[in-house]
N, C-alpha and C. Protein backbone atom coordinates (compact mmCIF):
# COMPACT_ATOMS: atom_id res chain seq x y z
N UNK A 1 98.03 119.13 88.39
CA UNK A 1 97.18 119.37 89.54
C UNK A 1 97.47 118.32 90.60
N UNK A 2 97.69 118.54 92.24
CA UNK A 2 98.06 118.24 93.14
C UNK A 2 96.88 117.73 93.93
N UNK A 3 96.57 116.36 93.98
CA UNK A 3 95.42 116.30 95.23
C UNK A 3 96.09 115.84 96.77
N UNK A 4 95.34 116.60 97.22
CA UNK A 4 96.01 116.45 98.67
C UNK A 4 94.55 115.72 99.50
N UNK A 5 95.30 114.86 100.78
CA UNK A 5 94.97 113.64 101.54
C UNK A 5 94.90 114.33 102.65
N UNK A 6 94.05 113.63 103.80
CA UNK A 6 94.70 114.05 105.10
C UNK A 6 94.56 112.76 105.83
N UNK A 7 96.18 112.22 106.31
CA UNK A 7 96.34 111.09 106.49
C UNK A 7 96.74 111.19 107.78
N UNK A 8 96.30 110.64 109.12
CA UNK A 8 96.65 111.03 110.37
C UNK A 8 96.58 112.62 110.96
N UNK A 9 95.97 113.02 110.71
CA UNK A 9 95.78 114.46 110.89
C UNK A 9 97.32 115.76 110.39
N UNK A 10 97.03 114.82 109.18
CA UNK A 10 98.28 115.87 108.34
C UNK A 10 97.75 115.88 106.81
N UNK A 11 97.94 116.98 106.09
CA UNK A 11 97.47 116.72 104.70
C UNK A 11 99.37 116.91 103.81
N UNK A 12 98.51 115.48 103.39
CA UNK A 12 99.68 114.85 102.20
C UNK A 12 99.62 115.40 100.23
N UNK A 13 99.97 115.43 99.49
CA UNK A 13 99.79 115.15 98.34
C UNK A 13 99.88 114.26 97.70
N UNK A 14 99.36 114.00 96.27
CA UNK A 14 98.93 112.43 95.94
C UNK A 14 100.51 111.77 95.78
N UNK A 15 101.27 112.90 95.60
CA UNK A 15 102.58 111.80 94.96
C UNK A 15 103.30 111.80 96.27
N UNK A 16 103.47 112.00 97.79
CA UNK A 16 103.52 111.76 98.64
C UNK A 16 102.71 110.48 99.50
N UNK A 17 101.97 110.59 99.33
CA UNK A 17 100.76 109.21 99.32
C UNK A 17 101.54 108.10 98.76
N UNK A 18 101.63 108.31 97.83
CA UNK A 18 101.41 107.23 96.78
C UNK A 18 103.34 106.15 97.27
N UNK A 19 104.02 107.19 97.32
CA UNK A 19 105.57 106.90 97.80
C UNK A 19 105.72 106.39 99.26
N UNK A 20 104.68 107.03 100.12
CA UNK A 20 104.46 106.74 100.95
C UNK A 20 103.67 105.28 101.36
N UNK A 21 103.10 104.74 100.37
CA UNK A 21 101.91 103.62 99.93
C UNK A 21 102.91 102.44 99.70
N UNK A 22 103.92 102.63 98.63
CA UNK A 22 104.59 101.97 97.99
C UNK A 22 106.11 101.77 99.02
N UNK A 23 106.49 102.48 100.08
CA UNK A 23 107.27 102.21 101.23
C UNK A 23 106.63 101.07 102.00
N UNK A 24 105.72 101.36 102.59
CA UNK A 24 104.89 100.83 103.39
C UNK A 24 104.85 99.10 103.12
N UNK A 25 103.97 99.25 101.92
CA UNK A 25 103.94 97.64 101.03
C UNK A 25 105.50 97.08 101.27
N UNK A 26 106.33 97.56 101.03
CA UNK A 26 107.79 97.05 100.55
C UNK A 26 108.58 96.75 101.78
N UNK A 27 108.15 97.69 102.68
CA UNK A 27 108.55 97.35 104.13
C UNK A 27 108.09 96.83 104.74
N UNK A 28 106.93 95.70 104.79
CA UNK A 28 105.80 95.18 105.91
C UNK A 28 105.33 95.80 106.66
N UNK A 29 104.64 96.91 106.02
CA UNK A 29 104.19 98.00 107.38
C UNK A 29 103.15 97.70 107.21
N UNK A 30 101.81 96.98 107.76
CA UNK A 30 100.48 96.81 106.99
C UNK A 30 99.87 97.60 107.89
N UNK A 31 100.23 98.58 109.04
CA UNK A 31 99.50 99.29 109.97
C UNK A 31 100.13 101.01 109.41
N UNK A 32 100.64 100.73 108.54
CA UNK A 32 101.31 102.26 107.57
C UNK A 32 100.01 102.18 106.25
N UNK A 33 100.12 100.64 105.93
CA UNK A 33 99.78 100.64 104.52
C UNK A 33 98.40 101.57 104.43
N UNK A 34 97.90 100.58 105.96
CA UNK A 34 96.47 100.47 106.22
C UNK A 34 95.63 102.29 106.28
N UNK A 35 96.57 103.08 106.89
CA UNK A 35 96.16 104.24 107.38
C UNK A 35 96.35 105.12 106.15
N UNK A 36 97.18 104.67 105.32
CA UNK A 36 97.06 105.63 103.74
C UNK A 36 96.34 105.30 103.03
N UNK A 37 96.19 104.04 102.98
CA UNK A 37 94.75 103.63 102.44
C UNK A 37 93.24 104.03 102.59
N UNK A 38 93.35 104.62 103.90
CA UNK A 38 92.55 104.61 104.83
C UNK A 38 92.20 106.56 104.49
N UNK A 39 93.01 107.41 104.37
CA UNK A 39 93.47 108.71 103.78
C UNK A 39 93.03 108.60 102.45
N UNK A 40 93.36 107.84 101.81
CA UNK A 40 92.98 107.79 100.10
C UNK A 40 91.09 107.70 99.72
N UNK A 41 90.86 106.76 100.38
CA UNK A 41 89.63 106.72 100.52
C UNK A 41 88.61 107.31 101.44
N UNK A 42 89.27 108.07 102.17
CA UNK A 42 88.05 109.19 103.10
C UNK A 42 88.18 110.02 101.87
N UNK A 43 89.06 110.05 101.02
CA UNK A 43 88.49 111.62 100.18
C UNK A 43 87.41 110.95 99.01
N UNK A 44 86.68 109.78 99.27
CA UNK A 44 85.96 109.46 98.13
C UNK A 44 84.53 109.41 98.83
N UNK A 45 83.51 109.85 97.72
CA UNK A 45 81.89 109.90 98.45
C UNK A 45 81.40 108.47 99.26
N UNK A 46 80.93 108.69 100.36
CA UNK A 46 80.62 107.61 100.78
C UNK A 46 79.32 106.83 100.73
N UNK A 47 79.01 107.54 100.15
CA UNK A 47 77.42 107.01 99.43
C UNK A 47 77.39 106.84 98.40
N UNK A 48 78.26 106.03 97.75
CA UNK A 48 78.57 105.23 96.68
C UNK A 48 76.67 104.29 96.66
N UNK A 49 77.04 104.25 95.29
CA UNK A 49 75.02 104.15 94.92
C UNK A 49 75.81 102.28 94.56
N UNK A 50 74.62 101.76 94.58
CA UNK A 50 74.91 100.10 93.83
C UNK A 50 75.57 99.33 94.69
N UNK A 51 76.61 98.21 93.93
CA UNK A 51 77.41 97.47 94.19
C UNK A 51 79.06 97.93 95.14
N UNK A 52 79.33 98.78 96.20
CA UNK A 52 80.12 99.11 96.67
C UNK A 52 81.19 98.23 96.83
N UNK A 53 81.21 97.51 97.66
CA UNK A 53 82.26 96.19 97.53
C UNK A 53 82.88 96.05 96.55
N UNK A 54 81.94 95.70 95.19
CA UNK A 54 82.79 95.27 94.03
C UNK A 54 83.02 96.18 93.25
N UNK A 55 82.92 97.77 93.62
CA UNK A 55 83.83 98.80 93.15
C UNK A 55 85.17 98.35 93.55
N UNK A 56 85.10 98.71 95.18
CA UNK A 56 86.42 98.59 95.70
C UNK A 56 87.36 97.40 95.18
N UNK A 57 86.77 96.34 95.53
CA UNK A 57 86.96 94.97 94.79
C UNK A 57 88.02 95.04 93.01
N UNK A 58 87.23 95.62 92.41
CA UNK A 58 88.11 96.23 91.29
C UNK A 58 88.90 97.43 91.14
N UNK A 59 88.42 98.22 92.00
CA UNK A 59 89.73 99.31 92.37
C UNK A 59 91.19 98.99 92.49
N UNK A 60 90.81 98.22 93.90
CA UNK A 60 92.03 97.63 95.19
C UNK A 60 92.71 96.96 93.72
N UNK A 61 92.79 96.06 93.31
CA UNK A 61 93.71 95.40 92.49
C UNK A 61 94.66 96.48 91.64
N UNK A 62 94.06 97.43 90.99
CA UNK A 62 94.36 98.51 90.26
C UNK A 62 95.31 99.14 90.84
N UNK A 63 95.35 99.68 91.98
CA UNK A 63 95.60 100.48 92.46
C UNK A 63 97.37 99.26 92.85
N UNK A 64 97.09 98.31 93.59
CA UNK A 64 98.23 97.91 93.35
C UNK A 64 99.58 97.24 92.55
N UNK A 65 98.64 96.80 91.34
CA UNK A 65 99.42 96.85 90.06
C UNK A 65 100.19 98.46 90.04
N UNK A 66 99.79 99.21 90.26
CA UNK A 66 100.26 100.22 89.75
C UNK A 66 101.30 100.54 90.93
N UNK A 67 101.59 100.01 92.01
CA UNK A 67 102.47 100.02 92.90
C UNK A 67 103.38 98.41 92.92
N UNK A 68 103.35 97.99 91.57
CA UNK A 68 104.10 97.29 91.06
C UNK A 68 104.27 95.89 91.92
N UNK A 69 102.94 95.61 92.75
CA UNK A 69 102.78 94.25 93.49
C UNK A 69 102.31 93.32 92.44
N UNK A 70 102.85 92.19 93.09
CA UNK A 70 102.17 90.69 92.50
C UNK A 70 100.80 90.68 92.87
N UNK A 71 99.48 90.75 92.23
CA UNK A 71 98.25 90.78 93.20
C UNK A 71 97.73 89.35 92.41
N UNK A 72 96.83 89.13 93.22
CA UNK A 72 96.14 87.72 93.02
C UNK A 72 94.61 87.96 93.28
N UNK A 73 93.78 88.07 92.13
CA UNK A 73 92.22 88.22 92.99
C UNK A 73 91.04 87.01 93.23
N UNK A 74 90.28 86.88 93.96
CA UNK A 74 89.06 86.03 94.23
C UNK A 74 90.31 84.35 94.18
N UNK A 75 91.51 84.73 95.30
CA UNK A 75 92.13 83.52 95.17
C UNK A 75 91.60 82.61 96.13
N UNK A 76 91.09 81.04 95.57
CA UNK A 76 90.57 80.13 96.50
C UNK A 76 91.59 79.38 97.33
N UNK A 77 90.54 78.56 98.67
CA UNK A 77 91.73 78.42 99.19
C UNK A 77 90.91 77.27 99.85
N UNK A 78 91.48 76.23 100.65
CA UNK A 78 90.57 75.47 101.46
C UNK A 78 89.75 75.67 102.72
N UNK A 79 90.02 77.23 103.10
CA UNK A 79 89.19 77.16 104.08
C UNK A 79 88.27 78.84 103.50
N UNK A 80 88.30 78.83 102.08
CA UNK A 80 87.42 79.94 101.57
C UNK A 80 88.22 80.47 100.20
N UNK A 81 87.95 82.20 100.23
CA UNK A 81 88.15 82.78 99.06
C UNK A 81 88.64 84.10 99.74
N UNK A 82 90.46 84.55 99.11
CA UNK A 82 90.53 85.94 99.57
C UNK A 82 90.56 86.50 98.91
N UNK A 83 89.94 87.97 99.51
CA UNK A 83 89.96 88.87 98.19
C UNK A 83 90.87 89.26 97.45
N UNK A 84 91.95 90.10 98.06
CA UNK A 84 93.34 90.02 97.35
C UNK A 84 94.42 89.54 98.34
N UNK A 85 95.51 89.08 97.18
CA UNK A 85 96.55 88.03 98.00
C UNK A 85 97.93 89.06 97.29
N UNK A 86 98.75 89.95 97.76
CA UNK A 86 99.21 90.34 97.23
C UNK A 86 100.52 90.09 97.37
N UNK A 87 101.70 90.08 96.96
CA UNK A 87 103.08 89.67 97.12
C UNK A 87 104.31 90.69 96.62
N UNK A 88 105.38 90.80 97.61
CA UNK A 88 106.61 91.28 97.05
C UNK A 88 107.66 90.07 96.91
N UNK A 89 108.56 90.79 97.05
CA UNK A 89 110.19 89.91 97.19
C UNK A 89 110.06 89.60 98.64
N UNK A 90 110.14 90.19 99.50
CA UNK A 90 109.95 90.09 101.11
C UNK A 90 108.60 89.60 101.91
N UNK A 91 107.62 90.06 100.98
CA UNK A 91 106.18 89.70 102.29
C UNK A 91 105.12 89.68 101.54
N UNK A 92 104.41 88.86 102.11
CA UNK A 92 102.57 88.65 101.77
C UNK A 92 101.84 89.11 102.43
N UNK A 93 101.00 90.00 101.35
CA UNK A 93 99.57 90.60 102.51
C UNK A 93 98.35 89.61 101.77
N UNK A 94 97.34 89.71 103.07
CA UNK A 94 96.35 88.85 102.62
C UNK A 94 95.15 90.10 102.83
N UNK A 95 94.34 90.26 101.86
CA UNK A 95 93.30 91.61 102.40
C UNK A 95 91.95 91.05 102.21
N UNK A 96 90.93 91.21 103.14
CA UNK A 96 90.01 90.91 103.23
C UNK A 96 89.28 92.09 102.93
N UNK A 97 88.08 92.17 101.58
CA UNK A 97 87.44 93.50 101.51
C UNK A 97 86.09 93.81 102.00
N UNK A 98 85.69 94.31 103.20
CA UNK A 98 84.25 94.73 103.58
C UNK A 98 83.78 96.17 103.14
N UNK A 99 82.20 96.42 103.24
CA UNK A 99 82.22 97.75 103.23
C UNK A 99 81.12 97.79 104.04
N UNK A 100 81.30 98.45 104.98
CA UNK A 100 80.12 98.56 106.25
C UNK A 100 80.10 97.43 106.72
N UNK A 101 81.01 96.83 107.00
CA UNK A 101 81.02 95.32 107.71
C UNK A 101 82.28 94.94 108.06
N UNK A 102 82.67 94.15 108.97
CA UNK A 102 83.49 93.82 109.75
C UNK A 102 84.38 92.31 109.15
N UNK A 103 85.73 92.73 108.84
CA UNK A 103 86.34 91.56 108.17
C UNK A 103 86.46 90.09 109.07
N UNK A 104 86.47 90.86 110.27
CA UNK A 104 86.91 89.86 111.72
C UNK A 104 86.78 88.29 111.53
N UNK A 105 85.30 87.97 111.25
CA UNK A 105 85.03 86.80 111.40
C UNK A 105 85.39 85.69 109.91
N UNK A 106 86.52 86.64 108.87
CA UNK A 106 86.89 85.83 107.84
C UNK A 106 88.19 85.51 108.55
């Protein structure tokens, strides 16, 4: 079974996504990464009941192990704590996780 996305006003399938996810990461596209990410999770309820954050929070890591990144979680640092610190051969993303809130001021 095939789930399909609609990522920029196009609908994708998951193993298109996902290749598409794993380009992105590998190429420093974090404004590619961002918008499939962004596709993956509009198809999830948004009235998530409880602790939302620290769903995602344990998702997000998951999700990129499985796209075969170095991830690093709740890594401290001297001027705080990021949520995930993730790494290839080529580039570091640093991701800050909000939900209904604005990462800006981390």
């Amino acid at each position: 079974m095939q789930l399909h996305y609609h990522v920029a006003d196009q609908s994708i399938d998951s193993n298109v996504l996902i290749a598409r996810l794993y380009r992105a990461l590998t190429a420093g596209n974090p404004e590619e990464m961002m918008k499939l990410l962004d596709g993956l999770f509009a198809n999830r309820n948004y009235q998530i009941q409880g602790d939302a954050e620290k769903n995602v929070q344990y998702a997000m890591p998951i999700l990129f192990d499985l796209l075969s990144q170095h991830v690093h979680t709740e890594r401290q640092t001297s001027n705080g704590r990021i949520d995930l610190l993730l790494e290839n051969k080529d580039y570091i993303y640093i991701i800050e996780l909000k939900i209904d809130a604005s990462a800006d001021g981390h």
